[in-house]
C-alpha atoms as a PDB file:
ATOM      1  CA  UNK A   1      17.763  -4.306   5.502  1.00  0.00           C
ATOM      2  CA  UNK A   2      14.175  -4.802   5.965  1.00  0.00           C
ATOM      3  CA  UNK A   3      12.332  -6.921   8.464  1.00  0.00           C
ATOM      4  CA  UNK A   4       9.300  -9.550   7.427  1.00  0.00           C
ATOM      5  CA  UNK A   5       7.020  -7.552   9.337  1.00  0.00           C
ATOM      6  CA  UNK A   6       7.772  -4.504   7.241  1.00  0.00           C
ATOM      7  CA  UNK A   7       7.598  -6.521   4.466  1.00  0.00           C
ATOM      8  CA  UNK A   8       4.034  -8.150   5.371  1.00  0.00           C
ATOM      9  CA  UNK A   9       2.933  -4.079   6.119  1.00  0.00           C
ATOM     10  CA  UNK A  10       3.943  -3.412   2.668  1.00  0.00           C
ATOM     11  CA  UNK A  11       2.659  -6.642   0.895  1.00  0.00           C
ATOM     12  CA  UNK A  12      -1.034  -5.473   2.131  1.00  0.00           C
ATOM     13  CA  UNK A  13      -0.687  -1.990   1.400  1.00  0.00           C
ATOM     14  CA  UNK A  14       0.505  -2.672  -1.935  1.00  0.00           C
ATOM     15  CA  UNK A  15      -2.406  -5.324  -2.547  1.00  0.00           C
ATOM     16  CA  UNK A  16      -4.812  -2.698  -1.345  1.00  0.00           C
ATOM     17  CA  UNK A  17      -3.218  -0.387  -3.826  1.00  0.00           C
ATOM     18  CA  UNK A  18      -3.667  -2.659  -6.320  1.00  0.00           C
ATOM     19  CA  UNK A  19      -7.117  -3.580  -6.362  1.00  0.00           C
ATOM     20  CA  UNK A  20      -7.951   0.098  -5.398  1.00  0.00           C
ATOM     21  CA  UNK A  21      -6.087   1.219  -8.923  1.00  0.00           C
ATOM     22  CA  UNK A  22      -7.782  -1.766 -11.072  1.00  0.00           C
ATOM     23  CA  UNK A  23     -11.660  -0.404  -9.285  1.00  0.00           C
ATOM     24  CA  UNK A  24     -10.585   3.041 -10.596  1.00  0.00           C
ATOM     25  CA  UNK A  25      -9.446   1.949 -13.807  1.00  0.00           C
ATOM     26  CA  UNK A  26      -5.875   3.672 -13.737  1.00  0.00           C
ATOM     27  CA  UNK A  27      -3.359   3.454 -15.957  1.00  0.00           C
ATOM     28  CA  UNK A  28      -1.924   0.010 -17.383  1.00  0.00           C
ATOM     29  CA  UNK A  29       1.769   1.161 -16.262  1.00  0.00           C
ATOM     30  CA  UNK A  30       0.958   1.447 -12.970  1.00  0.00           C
ATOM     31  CA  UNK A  31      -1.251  -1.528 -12.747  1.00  0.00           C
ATOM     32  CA  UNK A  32       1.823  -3.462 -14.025  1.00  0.00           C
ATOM     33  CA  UNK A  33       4.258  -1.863 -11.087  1.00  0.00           C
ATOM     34  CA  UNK A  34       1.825  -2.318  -8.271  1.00  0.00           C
ATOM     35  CA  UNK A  35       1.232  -5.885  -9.756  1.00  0.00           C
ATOM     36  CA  UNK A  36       4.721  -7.035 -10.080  1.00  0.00           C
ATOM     37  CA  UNK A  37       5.847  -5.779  -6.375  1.00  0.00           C
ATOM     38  CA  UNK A  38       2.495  -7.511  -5.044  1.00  0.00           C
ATOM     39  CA  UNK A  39       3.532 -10.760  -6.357  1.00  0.00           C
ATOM     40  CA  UNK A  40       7.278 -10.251  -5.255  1.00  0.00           C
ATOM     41  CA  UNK A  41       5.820  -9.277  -2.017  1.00  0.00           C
ATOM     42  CA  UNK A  42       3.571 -12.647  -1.789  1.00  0.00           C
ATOM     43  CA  UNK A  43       6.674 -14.580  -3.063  1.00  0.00           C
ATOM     44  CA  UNK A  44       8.754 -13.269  -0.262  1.00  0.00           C
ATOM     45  CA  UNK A  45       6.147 -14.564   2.513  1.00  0.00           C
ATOM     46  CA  UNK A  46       6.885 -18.305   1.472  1.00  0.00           C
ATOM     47  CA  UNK A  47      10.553 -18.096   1.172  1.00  0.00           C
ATOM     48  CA  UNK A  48      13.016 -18.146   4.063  1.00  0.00           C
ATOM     49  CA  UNK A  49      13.399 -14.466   5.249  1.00  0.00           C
ATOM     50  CA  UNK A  50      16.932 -14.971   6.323  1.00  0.00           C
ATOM     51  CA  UNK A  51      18.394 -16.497   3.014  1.00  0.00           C
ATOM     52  CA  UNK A  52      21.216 -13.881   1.321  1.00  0.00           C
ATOM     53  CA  UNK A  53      19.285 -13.917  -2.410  1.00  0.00           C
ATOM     54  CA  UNK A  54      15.768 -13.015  -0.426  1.00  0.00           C
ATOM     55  CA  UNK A  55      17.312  -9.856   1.569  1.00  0.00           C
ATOM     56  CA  UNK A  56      18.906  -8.692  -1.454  1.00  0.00           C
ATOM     57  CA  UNK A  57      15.675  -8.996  -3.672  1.00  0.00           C
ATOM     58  CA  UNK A  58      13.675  -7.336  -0.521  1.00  0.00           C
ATOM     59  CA  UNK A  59      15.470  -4.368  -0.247  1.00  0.00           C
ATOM     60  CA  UNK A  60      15.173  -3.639  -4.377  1.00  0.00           C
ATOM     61  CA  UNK A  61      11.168  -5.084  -4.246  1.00  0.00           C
ATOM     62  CA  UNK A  62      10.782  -2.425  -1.249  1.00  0.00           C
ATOM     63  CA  UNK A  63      11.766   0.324  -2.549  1.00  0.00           C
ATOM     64  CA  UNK A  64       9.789   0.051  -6.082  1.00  0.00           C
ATOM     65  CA  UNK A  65       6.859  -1.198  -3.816  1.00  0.00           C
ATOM     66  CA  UNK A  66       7.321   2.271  -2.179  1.00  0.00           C
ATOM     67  CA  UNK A  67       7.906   4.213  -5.360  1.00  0.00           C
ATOM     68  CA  UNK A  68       4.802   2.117  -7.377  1.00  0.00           C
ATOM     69  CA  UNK A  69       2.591   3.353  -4.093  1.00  0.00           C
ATOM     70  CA  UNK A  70       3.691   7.099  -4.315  1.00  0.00           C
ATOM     71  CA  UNK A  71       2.624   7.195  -8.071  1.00  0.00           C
ATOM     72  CA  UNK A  72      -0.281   5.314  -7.174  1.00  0.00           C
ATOM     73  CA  UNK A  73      -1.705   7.744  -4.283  1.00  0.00           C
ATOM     74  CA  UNK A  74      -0.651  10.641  -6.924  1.00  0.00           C
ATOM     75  CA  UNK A  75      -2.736   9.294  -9.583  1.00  0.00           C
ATOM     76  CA  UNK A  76      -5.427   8.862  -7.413  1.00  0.00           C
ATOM     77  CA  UNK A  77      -5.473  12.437  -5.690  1.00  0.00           C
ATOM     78  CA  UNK A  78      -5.487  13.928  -9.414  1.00  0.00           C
ATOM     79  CA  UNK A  79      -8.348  11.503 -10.483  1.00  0.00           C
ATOM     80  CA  UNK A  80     -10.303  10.716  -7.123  1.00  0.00           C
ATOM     81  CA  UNK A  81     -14.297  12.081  -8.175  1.00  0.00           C
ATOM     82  CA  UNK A  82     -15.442  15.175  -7.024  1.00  0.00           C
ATOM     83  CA  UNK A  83     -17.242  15.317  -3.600  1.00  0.00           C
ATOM     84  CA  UNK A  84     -21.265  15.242  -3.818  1.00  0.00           C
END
């Protein structure tokens, strides 16, 4: 089970990730994964948190929102520019 506040933590960071990855120009496959669990994310903020279909889909959206922001933050290590 996750809570909405989790879920509003995770909607930002994933948003952040998002436009971060699109700045840097990364990879279409991971623009696609951070995009989809952003939207999921900003679905799940207008929906009723306590209805059985929405805490099912949470959980699942979570934990590719998780996994989309681990690849993400590995991309970017491996392709962040060199210090001046």
């Amino acid at each position: 089970m996750i809570d909405q506040m989790q879920l509003v933590h995770l909607r930002r960071e994933v948003k952040t990730a998002l436009e971060l990855a699109m700045v840097a120009l990364a990879p279409a496959a991971l623009l696609d994964r951070l995009g989809a669990a952003a939207g999921l994310l900003e679905a799940f903020a207008e929906l009723p948190s306590d209805a059985p279909p929405v805490a099912a889909l949470a959980v699942r959206t979570a934990k590719h929102a998780r996994l989309a922001l681990e690849d993400w933050r590995r991309w970017q290590a491996e392709h962040a520019p060199a210090p001046a």
